[in-house]
Protein backbone atom coordinates (compact mmCIF):
# COMPACT_ATOMS: atom_id res chain seq x y z
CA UNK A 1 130.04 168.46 106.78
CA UNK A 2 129.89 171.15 109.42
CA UNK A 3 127.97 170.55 113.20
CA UNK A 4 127.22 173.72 114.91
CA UNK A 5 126.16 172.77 118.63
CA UNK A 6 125.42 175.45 121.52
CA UNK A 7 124.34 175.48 124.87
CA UNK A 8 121.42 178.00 124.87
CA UNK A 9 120.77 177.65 128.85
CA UNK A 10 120.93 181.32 129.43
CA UNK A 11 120.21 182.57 126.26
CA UNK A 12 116.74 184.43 126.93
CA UNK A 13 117.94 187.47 129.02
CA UNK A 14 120.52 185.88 130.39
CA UNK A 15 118.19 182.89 132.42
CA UNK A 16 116.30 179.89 130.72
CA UNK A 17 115.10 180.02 126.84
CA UNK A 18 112.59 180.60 124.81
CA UNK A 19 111.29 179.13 121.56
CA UNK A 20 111.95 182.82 120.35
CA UNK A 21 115.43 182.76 121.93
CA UNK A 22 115.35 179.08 120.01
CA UNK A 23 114.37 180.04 116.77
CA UNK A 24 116.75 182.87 116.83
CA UNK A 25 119.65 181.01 117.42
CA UNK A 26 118.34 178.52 114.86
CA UNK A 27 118.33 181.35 112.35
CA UNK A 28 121.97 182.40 113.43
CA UNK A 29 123.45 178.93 112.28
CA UNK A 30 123.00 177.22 115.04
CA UNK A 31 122.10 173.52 114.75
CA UNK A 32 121.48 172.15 117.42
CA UNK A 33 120.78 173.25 121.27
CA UNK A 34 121.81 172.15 124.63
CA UNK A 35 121.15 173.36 127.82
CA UNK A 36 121.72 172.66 131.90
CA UNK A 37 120.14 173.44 135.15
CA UNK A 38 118.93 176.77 134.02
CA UNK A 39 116.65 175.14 130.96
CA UNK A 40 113.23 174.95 133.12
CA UNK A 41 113.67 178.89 134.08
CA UNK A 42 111.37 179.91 131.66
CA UNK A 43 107.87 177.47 132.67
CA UNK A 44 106.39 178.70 129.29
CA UNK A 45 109.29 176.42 127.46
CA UNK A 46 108.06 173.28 129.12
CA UNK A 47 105.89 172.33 125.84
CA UNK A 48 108.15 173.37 123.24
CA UNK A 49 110.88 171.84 125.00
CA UNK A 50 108.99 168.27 125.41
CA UNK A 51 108.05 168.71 121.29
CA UNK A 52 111.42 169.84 120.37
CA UNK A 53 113.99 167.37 118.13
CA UNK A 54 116.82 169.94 118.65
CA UNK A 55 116.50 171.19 122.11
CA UNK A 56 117.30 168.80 124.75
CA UNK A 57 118.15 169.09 128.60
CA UNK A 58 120.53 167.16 130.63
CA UNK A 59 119.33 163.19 130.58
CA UNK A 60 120.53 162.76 134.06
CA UNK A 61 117.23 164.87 135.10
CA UNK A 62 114.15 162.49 136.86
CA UNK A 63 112.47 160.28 133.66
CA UNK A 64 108.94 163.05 134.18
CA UNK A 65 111.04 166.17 133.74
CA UNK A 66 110.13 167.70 130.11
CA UNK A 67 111.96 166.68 127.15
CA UNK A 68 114.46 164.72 126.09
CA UNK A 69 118.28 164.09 127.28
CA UNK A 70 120.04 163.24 124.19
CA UNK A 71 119.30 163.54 120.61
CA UNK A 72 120.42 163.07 116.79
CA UNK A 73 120.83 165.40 113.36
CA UNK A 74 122.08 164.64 109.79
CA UNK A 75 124.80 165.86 108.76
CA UNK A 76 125.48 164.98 105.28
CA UNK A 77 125.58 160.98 104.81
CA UNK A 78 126.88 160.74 108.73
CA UNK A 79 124.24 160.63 112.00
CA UNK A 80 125.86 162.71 114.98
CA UNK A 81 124.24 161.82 118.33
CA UNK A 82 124.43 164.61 121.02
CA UNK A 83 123.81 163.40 124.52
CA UNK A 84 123.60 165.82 127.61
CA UNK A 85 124.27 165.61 131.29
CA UNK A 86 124.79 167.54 134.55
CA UNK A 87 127.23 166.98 137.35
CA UNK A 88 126.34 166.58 141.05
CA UNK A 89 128.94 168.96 142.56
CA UNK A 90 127.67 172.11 143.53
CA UNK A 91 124.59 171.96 141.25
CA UNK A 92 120.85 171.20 141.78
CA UNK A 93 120.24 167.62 143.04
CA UNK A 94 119.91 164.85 140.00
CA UNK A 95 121.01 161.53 138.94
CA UNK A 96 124.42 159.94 138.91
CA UNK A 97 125.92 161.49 135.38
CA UNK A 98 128.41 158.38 135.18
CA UNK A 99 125.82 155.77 135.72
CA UNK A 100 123.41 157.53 133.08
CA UNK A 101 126.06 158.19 130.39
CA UNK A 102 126.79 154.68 131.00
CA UNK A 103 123.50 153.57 129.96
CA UNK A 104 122.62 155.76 127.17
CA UNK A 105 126.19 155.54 124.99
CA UNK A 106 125.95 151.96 124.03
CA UNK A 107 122.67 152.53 122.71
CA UNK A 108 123.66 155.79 121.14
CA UNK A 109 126.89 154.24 119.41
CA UNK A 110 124.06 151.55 117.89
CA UNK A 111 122.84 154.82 115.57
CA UNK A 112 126.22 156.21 115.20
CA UNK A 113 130.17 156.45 116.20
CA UNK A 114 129.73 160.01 116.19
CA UNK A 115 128.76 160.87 119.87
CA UNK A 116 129.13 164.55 121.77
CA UNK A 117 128.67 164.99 125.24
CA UNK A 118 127.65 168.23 127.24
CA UNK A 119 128.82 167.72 130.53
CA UNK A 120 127.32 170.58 132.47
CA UNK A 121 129.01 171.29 135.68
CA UNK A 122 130.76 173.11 138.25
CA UNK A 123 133.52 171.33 139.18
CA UNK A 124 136.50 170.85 136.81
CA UNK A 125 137.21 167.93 138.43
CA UNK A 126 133.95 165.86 137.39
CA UNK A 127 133.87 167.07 133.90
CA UNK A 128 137.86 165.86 133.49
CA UNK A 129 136.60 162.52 135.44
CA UNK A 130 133.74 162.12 132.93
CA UNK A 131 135.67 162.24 130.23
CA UNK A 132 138.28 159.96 131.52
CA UNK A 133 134.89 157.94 131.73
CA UNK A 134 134.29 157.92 128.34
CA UNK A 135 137.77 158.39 126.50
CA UNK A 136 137.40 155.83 123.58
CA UNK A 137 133.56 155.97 124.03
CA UNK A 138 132.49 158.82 122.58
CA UNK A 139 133.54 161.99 120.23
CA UNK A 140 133.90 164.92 122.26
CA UNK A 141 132.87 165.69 125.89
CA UNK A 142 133.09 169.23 126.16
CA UNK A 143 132.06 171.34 129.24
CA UNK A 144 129.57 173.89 129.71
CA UNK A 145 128.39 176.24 133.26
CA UNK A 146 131.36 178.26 135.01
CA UNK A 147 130.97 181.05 131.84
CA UNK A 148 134.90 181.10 131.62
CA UNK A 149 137.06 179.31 128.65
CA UNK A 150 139.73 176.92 130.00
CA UNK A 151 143.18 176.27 128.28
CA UNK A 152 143.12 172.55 128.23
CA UNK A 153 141.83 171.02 124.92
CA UNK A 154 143.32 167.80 124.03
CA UNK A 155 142.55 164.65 122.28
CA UNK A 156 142.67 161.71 125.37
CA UNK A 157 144.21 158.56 124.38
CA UNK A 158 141.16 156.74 123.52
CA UNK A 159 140.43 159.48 120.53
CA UNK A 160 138.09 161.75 122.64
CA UNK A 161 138.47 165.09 122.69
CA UNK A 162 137.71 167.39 125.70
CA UNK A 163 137.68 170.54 126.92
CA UNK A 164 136.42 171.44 130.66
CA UNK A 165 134.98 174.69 129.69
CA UNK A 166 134.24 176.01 126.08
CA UNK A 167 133.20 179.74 128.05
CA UNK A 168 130.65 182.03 127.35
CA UNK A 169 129.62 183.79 124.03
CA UNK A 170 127.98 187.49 125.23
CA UNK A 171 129.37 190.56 127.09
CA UNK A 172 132.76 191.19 128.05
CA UNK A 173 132.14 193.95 130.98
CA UNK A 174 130.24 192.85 134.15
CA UNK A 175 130.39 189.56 136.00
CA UNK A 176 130.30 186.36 133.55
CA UNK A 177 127.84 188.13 131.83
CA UNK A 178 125.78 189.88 134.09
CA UNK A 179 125.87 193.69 135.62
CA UNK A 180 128.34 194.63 138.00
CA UNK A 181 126.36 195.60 140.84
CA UNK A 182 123.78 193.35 141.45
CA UNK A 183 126.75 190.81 141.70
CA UNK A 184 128.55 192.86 143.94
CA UNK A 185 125.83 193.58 146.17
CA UNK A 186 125.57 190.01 146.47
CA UNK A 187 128.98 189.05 147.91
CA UNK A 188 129.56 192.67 149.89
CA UNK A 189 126.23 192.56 151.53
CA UNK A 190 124.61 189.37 151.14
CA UNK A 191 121.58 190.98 149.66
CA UNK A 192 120.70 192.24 145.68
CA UNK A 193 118.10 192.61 143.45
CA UNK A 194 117.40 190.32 140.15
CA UNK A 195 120.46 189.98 137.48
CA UNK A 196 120.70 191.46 134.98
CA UNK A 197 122.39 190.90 131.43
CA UNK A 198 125.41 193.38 130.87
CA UNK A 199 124.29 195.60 128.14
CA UNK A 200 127.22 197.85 127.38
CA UNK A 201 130.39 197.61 126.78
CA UNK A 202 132.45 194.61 124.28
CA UNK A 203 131.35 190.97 123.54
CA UNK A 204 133.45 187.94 123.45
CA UNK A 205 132.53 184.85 121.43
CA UNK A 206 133.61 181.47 122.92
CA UNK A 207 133.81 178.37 121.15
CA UNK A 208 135.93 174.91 120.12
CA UNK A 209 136.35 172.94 116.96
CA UNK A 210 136.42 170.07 116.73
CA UNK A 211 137.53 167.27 113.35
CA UNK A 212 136.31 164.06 113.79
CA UNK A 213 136.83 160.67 111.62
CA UNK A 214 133.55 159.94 110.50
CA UNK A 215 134.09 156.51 110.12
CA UNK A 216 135.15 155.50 113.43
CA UNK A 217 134.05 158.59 115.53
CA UNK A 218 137.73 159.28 116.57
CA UNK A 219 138.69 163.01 117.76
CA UNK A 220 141.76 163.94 115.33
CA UNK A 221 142.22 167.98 116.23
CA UNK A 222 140.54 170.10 118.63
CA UNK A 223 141.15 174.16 118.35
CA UNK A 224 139.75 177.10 120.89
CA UNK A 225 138.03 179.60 119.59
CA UNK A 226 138.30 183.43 121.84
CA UNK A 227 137.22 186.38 120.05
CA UNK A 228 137.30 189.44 122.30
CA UNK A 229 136.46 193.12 121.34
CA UNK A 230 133.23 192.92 119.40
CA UNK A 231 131.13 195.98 118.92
């Protein structure tokens, strides 16, 4: 049975979500949604977001912060528990990832040995160093943030597989998604005006798959996915 998980941070116009944005992505196939420091861009998605089973934000976030940091789904006779968190480096101020991954996968491997991690970060570094945390522990800890697929999917040695970024799925052209010259104005002169979402030009879709023993929630094959040129 067939898991399709996305991070859906920057999915409404390029910043935040929306239960629109949500639903849509629901309707596309998706199954499940998570998300990183960009979730709480839209303030109107607070409610959904604290009602929602299949939207969750990184767990790492302060205890009052709206909805939920991990989550489950069915997926034919198996549970899959998806748990996500944020690194430190370069990114907003939050808990210690290690310490609250810690925590939460015991409990999590209670409902299931199927268990994915979103590590949402900047630095390559901290995602490779969480999943060196967890190798054994959990499923998959795939990466999420810097927009741009790496080349290093594996399976560890405890049976977790990894990859530090699975990249971005959205236009080609522009600056990891975004139009040129806002960016550019940004780094020549220090000033721009608002981002905005590259609308011409080709798309790319971004993704990895991933085969996992359902039995002992074991990694046995991880693939990248890069499809450039779309209309």
């Amino acid at each position: 049975m067939d898991v399709c998980i996305a991070n859906g941070e920057n999915a409404a116009g390029g910043f935040g979500l929306t239960a629109q944005t949500a639903q849509e992505m629901f309707e596309a196939g998706v199954d499940f949604i998570t998300s990183g420091n960009h979730i709480f861009d839209k303030r109107e998605f607070k409610e959904y977001l604290e009602n929602s089973d299949r939207v969750i934000r990184p767990a790492n976030y302060p205890p009052s912060a709206p909805g939920h940091g991990y989550g489950t789904l069915r997926a034919g006779d198996s549970t899959v528990a998806i748990l996500n968190l944020m690194g430190r480096t370069f990114m907003p101020p939050v808990d210690d990832p290690f310490r609250c991954a810690d925590a939460l996968i015991s409990d999590l491997r209670v409902l299931t040995p199927i268990v994915i991690v979103d590590m949402h970060a900047e630095a390559t570094s901290e995602k490779v160093a969480m999943a060196r945390f967890l190798d054994g522990r959990v499923s998959v800890v795939f990466g999420t943030h810097t927009h741009v697929q790496t080349a290093d999917e594996q399976i560890l040695p405890g049976g977790t597989a990894y990859i530090s970024d699975v990249g971005m799925t959205g236009p080609t052209d522009g600056v990891i998604g975004m139009d040129a010259t806002a960016v550019l104005d940004r780094f020549l002169t220090g000033m721009s005006d608002r981002f905005h979402v590259q609308k011409a030009g080709p798309k790319q879709f971004c993704a990895a798959v991933v085969s996992v023993d359902r039995a002992g929630g074991k990694a046995t094959d991880i693939k990248r996915v890069f499809v450039r040129d779309l209309p």
